[in-house]
PDB file of N, CA and C in Angstrom:
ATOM      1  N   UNK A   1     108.588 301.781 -32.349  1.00  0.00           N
ATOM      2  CA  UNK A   1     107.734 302.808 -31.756  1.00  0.00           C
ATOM      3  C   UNK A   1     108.448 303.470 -30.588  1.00  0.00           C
ATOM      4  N   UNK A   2     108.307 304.722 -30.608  1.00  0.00           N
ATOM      5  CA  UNK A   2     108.851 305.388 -29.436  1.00  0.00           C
ATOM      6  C   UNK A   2     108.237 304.911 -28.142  1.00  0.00           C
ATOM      7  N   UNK A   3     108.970 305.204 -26.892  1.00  0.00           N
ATOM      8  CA  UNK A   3     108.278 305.026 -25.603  1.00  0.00           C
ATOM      9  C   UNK A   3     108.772 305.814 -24.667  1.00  0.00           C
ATOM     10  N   UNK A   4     107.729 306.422 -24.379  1.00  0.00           N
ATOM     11  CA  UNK A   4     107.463 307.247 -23.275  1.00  0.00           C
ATOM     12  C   UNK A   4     108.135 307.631 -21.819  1.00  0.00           C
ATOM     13  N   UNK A   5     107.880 306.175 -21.353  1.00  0.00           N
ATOM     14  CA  UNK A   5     108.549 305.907 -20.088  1.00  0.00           C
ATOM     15  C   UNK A   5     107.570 305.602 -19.483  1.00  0.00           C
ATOM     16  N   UNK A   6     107.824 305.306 -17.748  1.00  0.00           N
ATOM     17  CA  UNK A   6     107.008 305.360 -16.508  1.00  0.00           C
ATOM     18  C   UNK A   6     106.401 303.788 -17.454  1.00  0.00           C
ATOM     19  N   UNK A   7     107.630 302.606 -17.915  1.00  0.00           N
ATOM     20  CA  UNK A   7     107.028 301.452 -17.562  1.00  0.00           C
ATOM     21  C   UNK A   7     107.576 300.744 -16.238  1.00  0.00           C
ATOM     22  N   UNK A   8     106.506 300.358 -15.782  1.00  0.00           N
ATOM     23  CA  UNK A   8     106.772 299.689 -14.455  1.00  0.00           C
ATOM     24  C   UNK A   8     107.199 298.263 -14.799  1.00  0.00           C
ATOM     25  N   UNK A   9     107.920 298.125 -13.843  1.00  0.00           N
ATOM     26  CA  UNK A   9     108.677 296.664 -14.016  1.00  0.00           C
ATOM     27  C   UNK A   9     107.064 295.472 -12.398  1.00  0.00           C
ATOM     28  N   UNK A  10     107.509 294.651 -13.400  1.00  0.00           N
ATOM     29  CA  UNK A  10     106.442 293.672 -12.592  1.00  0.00           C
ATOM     30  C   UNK A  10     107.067 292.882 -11.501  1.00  0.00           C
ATOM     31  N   UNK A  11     106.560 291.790 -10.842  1.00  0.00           N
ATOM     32  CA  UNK A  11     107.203 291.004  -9.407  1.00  0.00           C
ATOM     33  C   UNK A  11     107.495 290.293 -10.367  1.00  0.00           C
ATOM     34  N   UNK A  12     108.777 289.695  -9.600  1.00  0.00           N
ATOM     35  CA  UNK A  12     109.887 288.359 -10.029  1.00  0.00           C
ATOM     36  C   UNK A  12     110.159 287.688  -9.633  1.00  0.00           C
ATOM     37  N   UNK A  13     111.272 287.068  -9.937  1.00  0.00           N
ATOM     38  CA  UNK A  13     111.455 286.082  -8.527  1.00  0.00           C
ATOM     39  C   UNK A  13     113.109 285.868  -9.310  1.00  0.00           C
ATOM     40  N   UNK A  14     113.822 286.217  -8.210  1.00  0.00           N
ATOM     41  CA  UNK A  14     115.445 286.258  -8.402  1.00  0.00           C
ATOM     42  C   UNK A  14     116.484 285.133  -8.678  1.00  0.00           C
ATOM     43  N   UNK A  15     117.455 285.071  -8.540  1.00  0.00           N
ATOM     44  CA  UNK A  15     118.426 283.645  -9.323  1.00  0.00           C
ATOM     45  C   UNK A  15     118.281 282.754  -7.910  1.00  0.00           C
ATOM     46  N   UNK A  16     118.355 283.175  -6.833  1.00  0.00           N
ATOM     47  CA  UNK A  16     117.945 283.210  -5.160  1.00  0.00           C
ATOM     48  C   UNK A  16     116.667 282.196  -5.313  1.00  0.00           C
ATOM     49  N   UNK A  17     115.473 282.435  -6.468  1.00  0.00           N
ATOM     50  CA  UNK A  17     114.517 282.284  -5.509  1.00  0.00           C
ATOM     51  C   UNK A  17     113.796 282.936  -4.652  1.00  0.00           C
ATOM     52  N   UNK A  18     114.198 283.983  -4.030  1.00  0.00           N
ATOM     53  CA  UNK A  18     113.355 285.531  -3.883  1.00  0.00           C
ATOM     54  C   UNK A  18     112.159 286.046  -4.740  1.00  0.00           C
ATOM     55  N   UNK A  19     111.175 286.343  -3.809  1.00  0.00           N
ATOM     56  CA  UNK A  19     110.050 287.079  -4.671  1.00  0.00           C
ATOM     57  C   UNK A  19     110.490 288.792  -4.111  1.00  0.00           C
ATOM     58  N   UNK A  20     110.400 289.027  -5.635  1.00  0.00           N
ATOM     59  CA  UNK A  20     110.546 290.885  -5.074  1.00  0.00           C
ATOM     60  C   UNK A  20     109.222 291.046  -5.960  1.00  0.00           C
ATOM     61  N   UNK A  21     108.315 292.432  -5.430  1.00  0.00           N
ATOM     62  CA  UNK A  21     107.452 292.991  -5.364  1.00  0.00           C
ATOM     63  C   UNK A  21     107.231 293.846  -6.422  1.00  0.00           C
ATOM     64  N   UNK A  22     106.617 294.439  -7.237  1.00  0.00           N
ATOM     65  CA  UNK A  22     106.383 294.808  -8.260  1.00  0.00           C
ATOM     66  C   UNK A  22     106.291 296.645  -8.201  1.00  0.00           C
ATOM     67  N   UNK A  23     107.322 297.170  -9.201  1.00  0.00           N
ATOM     68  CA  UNK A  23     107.338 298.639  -8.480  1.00  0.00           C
ATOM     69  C   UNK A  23     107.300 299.795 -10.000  1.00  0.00           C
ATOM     70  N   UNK A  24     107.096 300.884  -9.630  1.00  0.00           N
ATOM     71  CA  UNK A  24     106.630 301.830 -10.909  1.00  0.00           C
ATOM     72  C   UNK A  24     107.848 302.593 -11.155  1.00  0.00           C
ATOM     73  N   UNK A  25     108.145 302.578 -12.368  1.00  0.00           N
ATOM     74  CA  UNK A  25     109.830 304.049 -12.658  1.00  0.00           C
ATOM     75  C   UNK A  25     108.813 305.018 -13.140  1.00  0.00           C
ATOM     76  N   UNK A  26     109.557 306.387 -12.689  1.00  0.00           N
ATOM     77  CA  UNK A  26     108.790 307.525 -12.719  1.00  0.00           C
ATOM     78  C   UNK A  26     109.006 307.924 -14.140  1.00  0.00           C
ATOM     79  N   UNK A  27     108.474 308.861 -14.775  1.00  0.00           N
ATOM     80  CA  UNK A  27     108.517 309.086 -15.971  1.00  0.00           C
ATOM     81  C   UNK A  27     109.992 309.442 -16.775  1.00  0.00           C
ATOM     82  N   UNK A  28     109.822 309.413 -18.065  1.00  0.00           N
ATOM     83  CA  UNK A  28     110.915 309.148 -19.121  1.00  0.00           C
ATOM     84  C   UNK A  28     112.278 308.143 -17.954  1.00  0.00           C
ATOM     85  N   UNK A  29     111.552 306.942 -17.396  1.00  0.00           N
ATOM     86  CA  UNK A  29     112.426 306.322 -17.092  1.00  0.00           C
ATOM     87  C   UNK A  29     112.045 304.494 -17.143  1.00  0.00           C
ATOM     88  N   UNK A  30     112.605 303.662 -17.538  1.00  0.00           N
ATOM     89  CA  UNK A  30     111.670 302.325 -17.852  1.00  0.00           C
ATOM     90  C   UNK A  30     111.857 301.144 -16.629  1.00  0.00           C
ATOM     91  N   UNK A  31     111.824 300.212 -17.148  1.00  0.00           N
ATOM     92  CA  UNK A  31     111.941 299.092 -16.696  1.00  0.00           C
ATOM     93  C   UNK A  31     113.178 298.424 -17.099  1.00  0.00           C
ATOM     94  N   UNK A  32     114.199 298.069 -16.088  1.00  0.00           N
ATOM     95  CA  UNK A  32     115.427 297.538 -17.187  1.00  0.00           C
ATOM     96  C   UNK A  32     115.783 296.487 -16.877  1.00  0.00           C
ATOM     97  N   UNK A  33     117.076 295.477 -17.340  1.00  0.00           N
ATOM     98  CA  UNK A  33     117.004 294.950 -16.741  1.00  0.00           C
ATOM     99  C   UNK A  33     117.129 293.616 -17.176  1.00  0.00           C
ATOM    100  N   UNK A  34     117.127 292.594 -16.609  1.00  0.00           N
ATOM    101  CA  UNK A  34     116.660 290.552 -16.636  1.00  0.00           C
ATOM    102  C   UNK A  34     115.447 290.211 -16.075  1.00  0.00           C
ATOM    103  N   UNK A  35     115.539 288.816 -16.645  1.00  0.00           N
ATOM    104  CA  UNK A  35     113.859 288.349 -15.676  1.00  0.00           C
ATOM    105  C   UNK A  35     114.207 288.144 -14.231  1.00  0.00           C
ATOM    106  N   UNK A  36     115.464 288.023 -13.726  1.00  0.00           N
ATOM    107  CA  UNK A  36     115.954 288.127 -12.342  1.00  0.00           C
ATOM    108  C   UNK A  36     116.652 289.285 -11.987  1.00  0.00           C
ATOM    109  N   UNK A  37     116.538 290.178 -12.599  1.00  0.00           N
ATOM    110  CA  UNK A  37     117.222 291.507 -11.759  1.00  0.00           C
ATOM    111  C   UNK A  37     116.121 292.719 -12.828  1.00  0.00           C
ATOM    112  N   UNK A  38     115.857 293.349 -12.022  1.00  0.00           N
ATOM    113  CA  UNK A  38     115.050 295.280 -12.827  1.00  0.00           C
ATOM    114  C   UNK A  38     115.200 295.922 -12.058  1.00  0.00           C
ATOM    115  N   UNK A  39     115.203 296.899 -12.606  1.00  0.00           N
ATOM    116  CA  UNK A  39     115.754 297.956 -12.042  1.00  0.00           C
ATOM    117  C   UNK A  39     115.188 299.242 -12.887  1.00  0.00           C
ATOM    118  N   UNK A  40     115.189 300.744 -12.642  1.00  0.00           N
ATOM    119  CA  UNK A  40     114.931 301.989 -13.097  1.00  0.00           C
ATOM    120  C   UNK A  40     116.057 302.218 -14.342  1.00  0.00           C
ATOM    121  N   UNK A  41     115.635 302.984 -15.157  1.00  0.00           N
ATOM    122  CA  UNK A  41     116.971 303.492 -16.104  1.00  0.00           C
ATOM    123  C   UNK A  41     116.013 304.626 -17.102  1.00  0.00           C
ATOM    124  N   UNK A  42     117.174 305.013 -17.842  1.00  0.00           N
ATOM    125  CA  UNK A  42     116.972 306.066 -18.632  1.00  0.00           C
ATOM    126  C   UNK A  42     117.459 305.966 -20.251  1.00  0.00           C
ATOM    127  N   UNK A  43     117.585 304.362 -20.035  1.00  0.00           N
ATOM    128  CA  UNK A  43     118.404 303.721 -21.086  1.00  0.00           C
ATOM    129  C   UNK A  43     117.637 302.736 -22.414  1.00  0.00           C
ATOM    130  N   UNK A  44     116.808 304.095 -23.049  1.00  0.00           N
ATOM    131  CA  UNK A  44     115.737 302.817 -23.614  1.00  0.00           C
ATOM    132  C   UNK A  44     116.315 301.520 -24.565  1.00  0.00           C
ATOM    133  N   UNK A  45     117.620 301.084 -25.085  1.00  0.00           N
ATOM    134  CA  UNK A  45     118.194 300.120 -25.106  1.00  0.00           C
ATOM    135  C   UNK A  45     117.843 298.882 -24.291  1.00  0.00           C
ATOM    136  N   UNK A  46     118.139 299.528 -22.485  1.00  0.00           N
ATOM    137  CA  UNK A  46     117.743 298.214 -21.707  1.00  0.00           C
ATOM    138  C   UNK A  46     116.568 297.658 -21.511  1.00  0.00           C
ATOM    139  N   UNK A  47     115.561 298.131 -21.911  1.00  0.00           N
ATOM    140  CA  UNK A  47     114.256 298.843 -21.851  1.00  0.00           C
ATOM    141  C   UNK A  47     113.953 297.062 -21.642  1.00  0.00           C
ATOM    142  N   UNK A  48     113.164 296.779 -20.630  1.00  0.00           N
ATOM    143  CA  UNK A  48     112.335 295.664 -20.128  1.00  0.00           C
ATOM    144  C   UNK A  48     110.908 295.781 -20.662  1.00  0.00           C
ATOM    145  N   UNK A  49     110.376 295.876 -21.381  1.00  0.00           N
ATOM    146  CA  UNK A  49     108.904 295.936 -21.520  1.00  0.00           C
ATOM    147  C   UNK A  49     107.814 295.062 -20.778  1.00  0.00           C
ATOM    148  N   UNK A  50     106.803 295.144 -20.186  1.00  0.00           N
ATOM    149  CA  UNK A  50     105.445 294.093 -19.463  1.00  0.00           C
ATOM    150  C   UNK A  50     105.790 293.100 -20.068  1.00  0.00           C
ATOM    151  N   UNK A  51     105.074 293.562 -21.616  1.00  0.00           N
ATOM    152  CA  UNK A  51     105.447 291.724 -21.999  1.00  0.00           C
ATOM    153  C   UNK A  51     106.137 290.782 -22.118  1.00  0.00           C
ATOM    154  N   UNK A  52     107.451 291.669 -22.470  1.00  0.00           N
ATOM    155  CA  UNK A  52     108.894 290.766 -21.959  1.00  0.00           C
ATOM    156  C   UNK A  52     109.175 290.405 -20.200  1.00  0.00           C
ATOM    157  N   UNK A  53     108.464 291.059 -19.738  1.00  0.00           N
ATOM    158  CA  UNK A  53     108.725 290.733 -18.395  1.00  0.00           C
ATOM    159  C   UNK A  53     107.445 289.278 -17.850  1.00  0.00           C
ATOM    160  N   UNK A  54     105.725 289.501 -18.164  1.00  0.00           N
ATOM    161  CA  UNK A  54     105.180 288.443 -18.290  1.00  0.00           C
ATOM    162  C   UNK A  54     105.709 287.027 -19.020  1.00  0.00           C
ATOM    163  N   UNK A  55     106.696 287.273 -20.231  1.00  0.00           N
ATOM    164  CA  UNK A  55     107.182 286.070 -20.880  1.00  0.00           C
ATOM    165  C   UNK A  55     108.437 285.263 -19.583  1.00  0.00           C
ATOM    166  N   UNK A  56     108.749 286.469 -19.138  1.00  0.00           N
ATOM    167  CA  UNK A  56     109.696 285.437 -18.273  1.00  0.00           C
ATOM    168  C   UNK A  56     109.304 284.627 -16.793  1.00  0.00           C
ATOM    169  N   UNK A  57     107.691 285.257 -16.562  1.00  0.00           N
ATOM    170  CA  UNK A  57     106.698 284.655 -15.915  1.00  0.00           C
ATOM    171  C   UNK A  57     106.503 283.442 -16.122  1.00  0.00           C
ATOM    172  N   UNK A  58     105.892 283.618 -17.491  1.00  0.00           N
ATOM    173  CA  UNK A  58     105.135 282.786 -18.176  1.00  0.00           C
ATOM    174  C   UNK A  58     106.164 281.111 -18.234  1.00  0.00           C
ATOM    175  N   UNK A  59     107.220 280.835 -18.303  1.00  0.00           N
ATOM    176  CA  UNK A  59     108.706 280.094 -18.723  1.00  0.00           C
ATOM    177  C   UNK A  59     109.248 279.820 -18.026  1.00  0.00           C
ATOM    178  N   UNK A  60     109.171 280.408 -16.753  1.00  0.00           N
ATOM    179  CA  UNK A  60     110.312 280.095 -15.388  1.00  0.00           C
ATOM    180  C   UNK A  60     109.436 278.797 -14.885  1.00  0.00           C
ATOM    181  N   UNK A  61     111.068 278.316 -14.739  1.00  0.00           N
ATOM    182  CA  UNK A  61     111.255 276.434 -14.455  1.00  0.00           C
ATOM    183  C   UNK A  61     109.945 276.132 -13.445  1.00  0.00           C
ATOM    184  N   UNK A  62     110.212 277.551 -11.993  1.00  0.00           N
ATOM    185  CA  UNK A  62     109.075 277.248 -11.114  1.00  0.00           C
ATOM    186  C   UNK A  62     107.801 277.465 -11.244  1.00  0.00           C
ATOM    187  N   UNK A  63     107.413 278.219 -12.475  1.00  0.00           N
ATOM    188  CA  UNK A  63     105.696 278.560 -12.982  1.00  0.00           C
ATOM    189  C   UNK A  63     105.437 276.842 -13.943  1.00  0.00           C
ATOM    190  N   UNK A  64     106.556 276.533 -14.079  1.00  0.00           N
ATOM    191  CA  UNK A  64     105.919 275.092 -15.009  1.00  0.00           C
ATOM    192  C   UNK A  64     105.877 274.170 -14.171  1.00  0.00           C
ATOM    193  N   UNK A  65     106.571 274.108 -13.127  1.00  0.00           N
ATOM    194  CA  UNK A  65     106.759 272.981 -12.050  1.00  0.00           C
ATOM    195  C   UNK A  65     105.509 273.019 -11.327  1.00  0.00           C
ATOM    196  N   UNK A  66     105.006 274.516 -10.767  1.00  0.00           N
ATOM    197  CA  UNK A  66     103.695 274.653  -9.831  1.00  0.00           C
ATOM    198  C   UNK A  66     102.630 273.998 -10.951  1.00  0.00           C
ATOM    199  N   UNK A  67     102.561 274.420 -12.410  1.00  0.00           N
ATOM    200  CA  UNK A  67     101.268 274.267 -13.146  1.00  0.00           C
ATOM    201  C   UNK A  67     101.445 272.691 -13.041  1.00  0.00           C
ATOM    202  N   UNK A  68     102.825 271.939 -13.418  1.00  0.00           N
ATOM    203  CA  UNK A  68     102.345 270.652 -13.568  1.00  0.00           C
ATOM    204  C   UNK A  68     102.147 269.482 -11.993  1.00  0.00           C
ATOM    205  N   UNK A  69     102.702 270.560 -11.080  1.00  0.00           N
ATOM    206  CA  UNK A  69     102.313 270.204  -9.617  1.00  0.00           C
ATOM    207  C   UNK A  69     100.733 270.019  -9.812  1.00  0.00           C
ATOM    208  N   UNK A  70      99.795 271.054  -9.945  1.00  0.00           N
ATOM    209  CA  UNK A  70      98.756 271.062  -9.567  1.00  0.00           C
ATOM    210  C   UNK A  70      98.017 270.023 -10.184  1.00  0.00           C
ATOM    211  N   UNK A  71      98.453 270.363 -11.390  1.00  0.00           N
ATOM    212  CA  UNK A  71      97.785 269.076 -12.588  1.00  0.00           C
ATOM    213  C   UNK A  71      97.538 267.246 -12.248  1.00  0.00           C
ATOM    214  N   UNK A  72      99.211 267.368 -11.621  1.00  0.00           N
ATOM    215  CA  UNK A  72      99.035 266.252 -11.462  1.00  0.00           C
ATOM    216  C   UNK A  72      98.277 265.433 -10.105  1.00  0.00           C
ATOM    217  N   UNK A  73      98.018 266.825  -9.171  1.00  0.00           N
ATOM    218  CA  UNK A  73      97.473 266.295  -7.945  1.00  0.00           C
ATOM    219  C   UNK A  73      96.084 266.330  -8.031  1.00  0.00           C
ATOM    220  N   UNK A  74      95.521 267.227  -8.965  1.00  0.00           N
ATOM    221  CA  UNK A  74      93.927 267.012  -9.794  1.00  0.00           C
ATOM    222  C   UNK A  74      93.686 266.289 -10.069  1.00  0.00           C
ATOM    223  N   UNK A  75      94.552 265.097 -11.182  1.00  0.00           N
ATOM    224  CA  UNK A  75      94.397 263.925 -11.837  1.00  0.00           C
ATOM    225  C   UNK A  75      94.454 262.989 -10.500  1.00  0.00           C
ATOM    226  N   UNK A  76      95.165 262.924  -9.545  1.00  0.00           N
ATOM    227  CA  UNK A  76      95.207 261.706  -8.457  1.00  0.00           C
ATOM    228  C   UNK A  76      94.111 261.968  -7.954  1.00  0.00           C
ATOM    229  N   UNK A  77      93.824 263.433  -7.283  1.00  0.00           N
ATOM    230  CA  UNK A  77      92.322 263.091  -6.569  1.00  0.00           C
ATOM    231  C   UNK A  77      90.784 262.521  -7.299  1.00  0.00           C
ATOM    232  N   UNK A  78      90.856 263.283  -8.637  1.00  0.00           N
ATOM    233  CA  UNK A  78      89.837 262.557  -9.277  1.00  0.00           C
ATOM    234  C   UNK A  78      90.189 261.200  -9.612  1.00  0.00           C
ATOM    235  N   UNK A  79      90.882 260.355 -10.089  1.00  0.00           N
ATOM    236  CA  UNK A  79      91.311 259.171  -9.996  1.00  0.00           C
ATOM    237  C   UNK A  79      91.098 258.315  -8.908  1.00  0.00           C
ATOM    238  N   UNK A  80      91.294 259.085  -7.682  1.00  0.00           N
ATOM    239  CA  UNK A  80      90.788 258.711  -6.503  1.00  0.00           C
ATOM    240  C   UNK A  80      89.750 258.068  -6.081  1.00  0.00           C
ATOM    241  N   UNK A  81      88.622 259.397  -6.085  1.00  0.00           N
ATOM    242  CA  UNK A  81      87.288 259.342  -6.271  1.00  0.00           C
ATOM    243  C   UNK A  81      86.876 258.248  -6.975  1.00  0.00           C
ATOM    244  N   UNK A  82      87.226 258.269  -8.414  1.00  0.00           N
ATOM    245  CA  UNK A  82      86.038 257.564  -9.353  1.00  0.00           C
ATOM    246  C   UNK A  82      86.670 256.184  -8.807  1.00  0.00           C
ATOM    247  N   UNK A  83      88.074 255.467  -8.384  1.00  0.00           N
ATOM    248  CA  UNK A  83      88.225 254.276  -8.085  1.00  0.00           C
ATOM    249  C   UNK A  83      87.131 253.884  -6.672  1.00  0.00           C
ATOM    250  N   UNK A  84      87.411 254.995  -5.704  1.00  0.00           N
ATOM    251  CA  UNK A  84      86.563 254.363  -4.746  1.00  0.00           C
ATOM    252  C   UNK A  84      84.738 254.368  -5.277  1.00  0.00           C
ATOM    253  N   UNK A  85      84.111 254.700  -5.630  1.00  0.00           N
ATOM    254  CA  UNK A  85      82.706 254.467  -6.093  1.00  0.00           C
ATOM    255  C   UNK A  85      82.756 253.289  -6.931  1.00  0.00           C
ATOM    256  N   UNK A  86      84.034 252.785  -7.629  1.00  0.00           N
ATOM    257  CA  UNK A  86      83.870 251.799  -8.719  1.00  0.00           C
ATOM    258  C   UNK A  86      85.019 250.255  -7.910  1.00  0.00           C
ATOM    259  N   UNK A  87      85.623 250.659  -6.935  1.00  0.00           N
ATOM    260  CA  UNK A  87      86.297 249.388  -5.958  1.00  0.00           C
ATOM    261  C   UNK A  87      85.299 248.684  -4.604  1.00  0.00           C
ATOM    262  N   UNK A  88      85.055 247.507  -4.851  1.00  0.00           N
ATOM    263  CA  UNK A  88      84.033 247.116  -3.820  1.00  0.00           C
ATOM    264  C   UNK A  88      84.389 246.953  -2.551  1.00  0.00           C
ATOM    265  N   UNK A  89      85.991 247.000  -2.390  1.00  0.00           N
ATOM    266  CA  UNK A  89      86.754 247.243  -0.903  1.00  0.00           C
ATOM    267  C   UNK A  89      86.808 248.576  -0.462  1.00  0.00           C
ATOM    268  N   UNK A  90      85.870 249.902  -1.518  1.00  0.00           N
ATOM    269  CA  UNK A  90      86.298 251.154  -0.824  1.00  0.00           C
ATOM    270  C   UNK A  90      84.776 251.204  -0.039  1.00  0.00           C
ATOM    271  N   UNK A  91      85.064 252.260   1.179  1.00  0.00           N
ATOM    272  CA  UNK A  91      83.584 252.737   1.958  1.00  0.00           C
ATOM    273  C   UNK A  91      82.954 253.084   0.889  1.00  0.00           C
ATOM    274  N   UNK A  92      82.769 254.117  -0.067  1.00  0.00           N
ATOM    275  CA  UNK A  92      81.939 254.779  -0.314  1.00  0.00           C
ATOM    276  C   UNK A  92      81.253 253.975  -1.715  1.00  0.00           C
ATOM    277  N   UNK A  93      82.220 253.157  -1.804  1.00  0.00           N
ATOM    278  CA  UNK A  93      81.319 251.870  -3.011  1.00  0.00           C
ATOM    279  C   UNK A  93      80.267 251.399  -1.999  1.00  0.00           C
ATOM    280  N   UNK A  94      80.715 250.867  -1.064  1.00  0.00           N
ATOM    281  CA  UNK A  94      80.060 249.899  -0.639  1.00  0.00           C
ATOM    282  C   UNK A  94      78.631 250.433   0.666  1.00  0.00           C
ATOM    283  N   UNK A  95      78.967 251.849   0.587  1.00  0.00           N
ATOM    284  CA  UNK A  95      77.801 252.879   1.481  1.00  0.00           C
ATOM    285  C   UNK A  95      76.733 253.363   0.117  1.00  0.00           C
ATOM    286  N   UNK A  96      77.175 253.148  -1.144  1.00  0.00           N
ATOM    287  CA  UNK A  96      76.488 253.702  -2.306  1.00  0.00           C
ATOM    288  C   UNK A  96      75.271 252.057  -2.266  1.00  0.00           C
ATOM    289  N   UNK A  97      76.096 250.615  -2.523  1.00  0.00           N
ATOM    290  CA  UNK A  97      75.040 250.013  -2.607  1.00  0.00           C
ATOM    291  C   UNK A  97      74.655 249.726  -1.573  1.00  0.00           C
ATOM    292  N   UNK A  98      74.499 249.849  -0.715  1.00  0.00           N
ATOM    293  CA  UNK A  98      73.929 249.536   0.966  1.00  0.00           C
ATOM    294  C   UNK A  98      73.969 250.585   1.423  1.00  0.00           C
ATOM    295  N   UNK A  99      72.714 251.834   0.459  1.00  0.00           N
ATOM    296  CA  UNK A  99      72.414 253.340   1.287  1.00  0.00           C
ATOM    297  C   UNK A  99      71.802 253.380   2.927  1.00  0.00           C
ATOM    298  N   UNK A 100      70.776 252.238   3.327  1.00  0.00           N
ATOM    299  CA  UNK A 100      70.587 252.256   4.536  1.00  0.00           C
ATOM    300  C   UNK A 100      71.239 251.966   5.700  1.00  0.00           C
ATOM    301  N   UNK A 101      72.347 250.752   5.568  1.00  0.00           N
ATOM    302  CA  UNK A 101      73.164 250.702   6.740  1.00  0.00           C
ATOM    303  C   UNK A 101      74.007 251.337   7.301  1.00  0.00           C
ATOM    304  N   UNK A 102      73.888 251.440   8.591  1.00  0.00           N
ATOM    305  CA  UNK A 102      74.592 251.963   9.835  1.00  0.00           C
ATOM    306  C   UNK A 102      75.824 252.489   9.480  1.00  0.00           C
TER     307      UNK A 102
END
């Protein structure tokens, strides 16, 4: 399919580690480029498309590292929780069966 131009290239994040900011090419001009370097052109060959640019979102080492960061600190805090209500050495076991005391 033909294309137009004026695709904007999205934020990245560079070989660095750098976040660069997400910017628009003006018409009959695209997005070009790597998932760590874009740039403007007139070269629909180099042509970066959104979705090729979301895929390299989507795949980078540090978008899988943050998702399984979070994951795994979800699983410890709930793990957490349900041990202390179910350990008779934690406070909140032991404030659950002895709701009235001090």
């Amino acid at each position: 399919s033909a294309v137009a131009g004026g695709e904007d290239c999205l934020w990245y994040v560079d070989r660095n580690g750098s976040w660069h900011p997400g910017f628009d090419c003006e018409f009959f001009t695209f997005c070009c480029g790597t998932c760590q370097q874009r740039y403007c052109c007139r070269d629909p060959l180099r042509l970066l498309t959104e979705r090729q640019q979301r895929h390299c979102l989507a795949f980078s080492p540090k978008t899988i590292a943050g998702i399984a960061s979070a994951v795994v600190l979800f699983i410890a805090i709930v793990t957490t929780i349900v041990c202390c209500f179910m350990c008779s050495c934690c406070y909140l076991y032991q404030r659950r069966r002895h709701p009235n005391t001090p």
